[in-house]
C-alpha atoms as a PDB file:
ATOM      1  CA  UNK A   1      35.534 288.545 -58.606  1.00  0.00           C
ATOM      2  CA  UNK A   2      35.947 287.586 -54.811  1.00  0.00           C
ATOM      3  CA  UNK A   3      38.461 290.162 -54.911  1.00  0.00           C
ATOM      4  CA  UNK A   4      36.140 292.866 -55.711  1.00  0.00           C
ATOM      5  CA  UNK A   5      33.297 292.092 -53.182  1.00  0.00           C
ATOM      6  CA  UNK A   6      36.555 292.372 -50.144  1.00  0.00           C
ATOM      7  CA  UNK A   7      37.226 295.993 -51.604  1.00  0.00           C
ATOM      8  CA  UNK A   8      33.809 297.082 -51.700  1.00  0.00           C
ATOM      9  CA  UNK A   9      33.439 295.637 -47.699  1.00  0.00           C
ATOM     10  CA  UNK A  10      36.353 297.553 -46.875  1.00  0.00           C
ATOM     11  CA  UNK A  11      35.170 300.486 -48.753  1.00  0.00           C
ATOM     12  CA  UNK A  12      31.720 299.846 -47.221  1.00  0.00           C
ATOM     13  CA  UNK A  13      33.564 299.869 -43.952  1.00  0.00           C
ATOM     14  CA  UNK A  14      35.089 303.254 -44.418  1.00  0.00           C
ATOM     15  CA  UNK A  15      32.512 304.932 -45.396  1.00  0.00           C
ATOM     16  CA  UNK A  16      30.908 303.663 -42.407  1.00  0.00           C
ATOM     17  CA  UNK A  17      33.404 305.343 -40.069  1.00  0.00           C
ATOM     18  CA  UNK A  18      33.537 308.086 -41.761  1.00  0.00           C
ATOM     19  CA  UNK A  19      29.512 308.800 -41.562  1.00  0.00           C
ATOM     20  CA  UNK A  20      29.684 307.461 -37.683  1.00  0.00           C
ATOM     21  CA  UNK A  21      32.806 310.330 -36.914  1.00  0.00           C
ATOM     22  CA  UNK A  22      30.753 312.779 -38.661  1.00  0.00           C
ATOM     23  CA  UNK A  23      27.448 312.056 -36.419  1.00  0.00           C
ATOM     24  CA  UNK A  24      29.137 312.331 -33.580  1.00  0.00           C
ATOM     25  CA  UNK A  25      31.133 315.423 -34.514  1.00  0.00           C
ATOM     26  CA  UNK A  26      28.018 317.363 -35.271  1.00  0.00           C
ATOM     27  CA  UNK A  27      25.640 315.716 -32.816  1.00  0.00           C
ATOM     28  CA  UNK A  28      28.772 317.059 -29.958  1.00  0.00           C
ATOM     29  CA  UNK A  29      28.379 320.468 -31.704  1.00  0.00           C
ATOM     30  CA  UNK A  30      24.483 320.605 -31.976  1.00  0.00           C
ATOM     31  CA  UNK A  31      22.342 322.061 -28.732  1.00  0.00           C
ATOM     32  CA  UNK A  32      20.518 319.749 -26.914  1.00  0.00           C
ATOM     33  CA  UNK A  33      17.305 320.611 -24.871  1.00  0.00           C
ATOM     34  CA  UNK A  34      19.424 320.748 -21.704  1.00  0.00           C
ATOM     35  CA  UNK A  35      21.543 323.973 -23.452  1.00  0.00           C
ATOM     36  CA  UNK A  36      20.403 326.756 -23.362  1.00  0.00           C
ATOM     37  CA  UNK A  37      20.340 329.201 -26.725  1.00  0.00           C
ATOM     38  CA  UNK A  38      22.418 332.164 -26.888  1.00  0.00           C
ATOM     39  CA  UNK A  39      20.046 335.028 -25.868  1.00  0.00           C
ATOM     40  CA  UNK A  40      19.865 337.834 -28.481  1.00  0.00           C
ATOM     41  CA  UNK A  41      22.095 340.529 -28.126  1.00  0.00           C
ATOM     42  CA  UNK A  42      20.529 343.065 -25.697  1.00  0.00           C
ATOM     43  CA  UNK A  43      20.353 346.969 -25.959  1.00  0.00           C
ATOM     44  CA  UNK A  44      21.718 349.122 -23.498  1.00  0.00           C
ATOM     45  CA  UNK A  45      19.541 351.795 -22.764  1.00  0.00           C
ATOM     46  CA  UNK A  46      21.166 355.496 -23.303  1.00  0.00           C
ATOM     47  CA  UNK A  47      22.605 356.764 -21.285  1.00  0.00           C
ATOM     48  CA  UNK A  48      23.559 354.416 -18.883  1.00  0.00           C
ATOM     49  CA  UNK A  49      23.566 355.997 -14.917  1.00  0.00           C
ATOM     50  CA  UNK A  50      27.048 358.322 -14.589  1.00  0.00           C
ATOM     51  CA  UNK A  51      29.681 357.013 -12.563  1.00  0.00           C
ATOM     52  CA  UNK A  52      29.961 358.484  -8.993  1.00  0.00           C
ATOM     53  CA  UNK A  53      31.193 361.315  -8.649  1.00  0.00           C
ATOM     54  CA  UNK A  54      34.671 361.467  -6.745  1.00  0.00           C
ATOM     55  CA  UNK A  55      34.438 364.487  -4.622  1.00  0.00           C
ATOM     56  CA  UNK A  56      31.986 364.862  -2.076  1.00  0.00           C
ATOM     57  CA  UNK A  57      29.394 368.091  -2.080  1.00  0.00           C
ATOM     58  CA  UNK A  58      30.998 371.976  -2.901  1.00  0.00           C
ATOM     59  CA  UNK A  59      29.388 373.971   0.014  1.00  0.00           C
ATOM     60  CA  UNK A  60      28.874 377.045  -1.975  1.00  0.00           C
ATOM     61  CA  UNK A  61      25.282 378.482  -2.711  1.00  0.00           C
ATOM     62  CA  UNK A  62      25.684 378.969  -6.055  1.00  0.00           C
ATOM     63  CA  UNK A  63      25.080 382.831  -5.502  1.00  0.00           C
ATOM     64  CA  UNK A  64      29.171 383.677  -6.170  1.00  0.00           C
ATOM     65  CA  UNK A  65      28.862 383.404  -9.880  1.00  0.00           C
ATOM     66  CA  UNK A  66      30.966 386.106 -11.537  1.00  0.00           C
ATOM     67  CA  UNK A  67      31.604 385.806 -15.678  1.00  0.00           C
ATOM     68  CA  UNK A  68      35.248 384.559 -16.288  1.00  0.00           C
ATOM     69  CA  UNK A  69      37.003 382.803 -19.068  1.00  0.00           C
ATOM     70  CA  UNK A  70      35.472 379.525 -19.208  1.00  0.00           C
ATOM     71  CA  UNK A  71      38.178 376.291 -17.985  1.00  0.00           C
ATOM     72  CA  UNK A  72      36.107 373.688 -19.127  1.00  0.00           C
ATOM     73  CA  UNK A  73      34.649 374.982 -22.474  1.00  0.00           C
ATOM     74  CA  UNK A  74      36.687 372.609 -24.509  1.00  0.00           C
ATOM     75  CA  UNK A  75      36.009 369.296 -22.285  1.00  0.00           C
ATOM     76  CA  UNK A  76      31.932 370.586 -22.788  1.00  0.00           C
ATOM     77  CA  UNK A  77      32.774 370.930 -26.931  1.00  0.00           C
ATOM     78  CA  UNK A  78      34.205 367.158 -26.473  1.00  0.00           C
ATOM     79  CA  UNK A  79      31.068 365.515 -24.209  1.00  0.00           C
ATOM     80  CA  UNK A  80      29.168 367.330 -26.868  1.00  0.00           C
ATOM     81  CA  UNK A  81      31.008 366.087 -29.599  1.00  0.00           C
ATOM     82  CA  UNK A  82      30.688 362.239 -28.457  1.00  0.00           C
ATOM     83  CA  UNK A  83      27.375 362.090 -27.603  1.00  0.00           C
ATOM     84  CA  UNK A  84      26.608 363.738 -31.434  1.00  0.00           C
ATOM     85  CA  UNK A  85      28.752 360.905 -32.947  1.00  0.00           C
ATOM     86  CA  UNK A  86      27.808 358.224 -30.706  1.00  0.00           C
ATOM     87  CA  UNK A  87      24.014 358.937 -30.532  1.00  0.00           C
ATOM     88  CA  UNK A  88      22.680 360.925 -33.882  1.00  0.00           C
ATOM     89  CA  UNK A  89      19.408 359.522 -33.160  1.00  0.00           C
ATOM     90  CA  UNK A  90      19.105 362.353 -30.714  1.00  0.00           C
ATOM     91  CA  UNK A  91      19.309 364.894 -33.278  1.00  0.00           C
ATOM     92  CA  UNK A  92      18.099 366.299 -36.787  1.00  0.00           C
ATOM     93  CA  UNK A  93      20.743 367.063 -38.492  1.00  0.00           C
ATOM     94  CA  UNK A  94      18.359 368.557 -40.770  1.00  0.00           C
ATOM     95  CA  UNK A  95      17.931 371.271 -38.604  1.00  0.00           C
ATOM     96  CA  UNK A  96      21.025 373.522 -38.110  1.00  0.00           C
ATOM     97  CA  UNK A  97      21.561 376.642 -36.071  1.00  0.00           C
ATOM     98  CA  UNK A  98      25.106 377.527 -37.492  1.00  0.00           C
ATOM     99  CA  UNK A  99      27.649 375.408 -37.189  1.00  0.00           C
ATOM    100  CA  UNK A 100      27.723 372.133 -35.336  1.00  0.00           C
ATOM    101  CA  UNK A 101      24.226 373.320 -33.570  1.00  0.00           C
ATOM    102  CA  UNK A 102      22.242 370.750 -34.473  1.00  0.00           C
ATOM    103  CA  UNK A 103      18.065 370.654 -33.378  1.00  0.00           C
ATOM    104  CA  UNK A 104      17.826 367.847 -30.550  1.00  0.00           C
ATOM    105  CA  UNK A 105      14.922 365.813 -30.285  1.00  0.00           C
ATOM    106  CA  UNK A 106      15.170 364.333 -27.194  1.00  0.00           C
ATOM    107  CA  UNK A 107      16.896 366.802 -24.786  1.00  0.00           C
ATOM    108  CA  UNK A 108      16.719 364.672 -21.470  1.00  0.00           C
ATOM    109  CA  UNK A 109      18.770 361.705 -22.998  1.00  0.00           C
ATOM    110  CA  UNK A 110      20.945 364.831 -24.969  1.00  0.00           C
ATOM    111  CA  UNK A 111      21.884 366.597 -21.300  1.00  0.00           C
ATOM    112  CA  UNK A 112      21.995 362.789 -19.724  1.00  0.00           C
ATOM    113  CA  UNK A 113      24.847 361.628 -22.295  1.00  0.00           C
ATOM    114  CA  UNK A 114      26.605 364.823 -21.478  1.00  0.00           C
ATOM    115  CA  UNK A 115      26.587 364.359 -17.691  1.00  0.00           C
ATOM    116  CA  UNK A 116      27.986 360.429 -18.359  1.00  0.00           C
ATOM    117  CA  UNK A 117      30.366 361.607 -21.158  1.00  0.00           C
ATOM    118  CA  UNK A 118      31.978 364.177 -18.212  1.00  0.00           C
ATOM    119  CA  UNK A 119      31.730 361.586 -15.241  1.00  0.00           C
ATOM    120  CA  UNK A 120      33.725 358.957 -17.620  1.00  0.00           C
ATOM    121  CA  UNK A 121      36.634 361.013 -17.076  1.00  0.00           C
ATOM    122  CA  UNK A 122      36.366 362.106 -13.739  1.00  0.00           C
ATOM    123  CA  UNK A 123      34.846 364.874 -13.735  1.00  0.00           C
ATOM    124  CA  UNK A 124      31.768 365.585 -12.064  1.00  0.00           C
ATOM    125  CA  UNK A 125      28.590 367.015 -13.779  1.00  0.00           C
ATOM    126  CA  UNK A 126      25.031 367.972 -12.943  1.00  0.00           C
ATOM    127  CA  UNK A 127      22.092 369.174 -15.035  1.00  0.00           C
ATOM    128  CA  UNK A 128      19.138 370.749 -13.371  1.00  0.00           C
ATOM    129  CA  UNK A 129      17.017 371.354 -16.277  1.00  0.00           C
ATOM    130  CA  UNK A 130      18.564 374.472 -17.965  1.00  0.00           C
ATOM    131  CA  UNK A 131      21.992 374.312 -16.995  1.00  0.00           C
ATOM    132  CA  UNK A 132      25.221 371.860 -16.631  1.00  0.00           C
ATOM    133  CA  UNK A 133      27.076 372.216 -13.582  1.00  0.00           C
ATOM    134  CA  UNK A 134      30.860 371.238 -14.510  1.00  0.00           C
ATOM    135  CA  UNK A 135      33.635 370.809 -11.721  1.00  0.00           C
ATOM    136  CA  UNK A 136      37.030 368.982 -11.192  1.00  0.00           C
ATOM    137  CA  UNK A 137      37.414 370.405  -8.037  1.00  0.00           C
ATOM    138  CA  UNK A 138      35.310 371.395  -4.834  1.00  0.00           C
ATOM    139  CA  UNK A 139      36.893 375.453  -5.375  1.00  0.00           C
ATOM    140  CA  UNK A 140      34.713 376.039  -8.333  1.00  0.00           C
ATOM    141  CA  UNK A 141      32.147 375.013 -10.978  1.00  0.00           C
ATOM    142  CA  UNK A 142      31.135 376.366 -14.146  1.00  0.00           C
ATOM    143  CA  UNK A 143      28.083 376.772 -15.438  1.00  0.00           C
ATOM    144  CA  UNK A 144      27.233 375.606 -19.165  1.00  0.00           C
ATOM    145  CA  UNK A 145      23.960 376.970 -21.199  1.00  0.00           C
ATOM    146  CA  UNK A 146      24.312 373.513 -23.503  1.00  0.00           C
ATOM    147  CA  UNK A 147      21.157 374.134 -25.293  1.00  0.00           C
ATOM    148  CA  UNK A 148      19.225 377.231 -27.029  1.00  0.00           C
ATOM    149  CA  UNK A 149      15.974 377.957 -25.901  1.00  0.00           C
ATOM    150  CA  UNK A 150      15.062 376.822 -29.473  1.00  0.00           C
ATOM    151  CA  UNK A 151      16.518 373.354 -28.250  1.00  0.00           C
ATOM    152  CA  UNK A 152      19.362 373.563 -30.394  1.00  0.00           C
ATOM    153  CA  UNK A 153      23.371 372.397 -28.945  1.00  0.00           C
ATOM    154  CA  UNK A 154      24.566 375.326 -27.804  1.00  0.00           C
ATOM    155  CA  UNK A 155      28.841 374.993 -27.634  1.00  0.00           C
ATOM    156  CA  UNK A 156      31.849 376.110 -25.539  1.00  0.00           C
ATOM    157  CA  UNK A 157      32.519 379.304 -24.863  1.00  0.00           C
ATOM    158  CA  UNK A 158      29.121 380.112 -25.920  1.00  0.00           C
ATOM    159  CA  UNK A 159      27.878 378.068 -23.788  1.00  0.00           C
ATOM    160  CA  UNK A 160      29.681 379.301 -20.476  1.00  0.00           C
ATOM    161  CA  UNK A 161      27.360 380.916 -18.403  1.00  0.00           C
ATOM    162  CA  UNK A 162      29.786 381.409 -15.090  1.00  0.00           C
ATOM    163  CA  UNK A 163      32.244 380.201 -12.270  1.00  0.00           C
ATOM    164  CA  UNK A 164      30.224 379.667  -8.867  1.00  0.00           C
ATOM    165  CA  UNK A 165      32.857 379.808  -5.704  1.00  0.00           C
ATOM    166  CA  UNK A 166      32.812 377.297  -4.118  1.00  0.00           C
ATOM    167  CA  UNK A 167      31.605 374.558  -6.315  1.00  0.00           C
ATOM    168  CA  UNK A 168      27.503 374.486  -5.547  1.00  0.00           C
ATOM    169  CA  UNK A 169      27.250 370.904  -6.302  1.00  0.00           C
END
């Protein structure tokens, strides 16, 4: 019998330890009133400001505007593109105007997400309320009609309104 009660003190004993480590493990891994919680994950709001652009002002007056084939149509189908994917509360997709010309519902954040989409990769982009100014260069800009006067995407080529010489912007 005495034999028994020394195994039950050294189970006793173990046990013990074992519920001591285990405080301390969690009490090390439990916040205190001195940390602070992890704040909830914040929203960005969209779209964030564009980038700078890298070229300083065109010069031109945006009065030497002849009709040409377009050079950036397919970088405009591609800002277009993203900000559809990335952002479809913008749009109803509901509403279609042939093709990928979707109704937008909120046309300032629409043209805004273009403008960052384009100054993400270096380009440099300006909307003044009905059209976006594209340009990679100070030599020229083109001009993009990106929405219908239905408020609709308008795309591309069918978008391209003109090259201005020198860039205006």
């Amino acid at each position: 019998m005495h034999g028994g009660t020394g195994a039950h003190r050294r189970m006793g004993f173990v046990v013990l330890v074992v519920v001591a480590l285990g405080a301390c493990h969690r009490h090390s891994g439990s916040p205190t009133a001195a940390e602070p919680a992890t704040p909830p994950p914040t929203t960005m709001p969209y779209p964030p400001p564009p980038l700078p652009c890298p070229l300083p002002p065109g010069g031109g007056s945006g009065e030497n505007c002849p009709y040409e084939l377009p050079s950036f149509a397919l970088e405009v189908n591609e800002a277009i593109a993203i900000v559809e994917n990335e952002h479809p509360e913008l749009f109803d997709f509901s509403q279609g105007f042939g093709g990928l010309s979707y109704f937008v519902k909120d046309t300032r954040r629409f043209t805004a997400g273009v403008v960052y989409v384009f100054s993400t990769r270096g380009f440099c982009a300006e909307y003044d309320g009905e059209e976006l100014g594209v340009k990679n260069t100070n030599l020229f800009n083109e001009q993009y009609k990106i929405l219908t006067s239905q408020g609709f995407v308008r795309w591309g080529a069918g978008a391209y309104q003109s090259t201005c010489y020198p860039a205006w912007f």
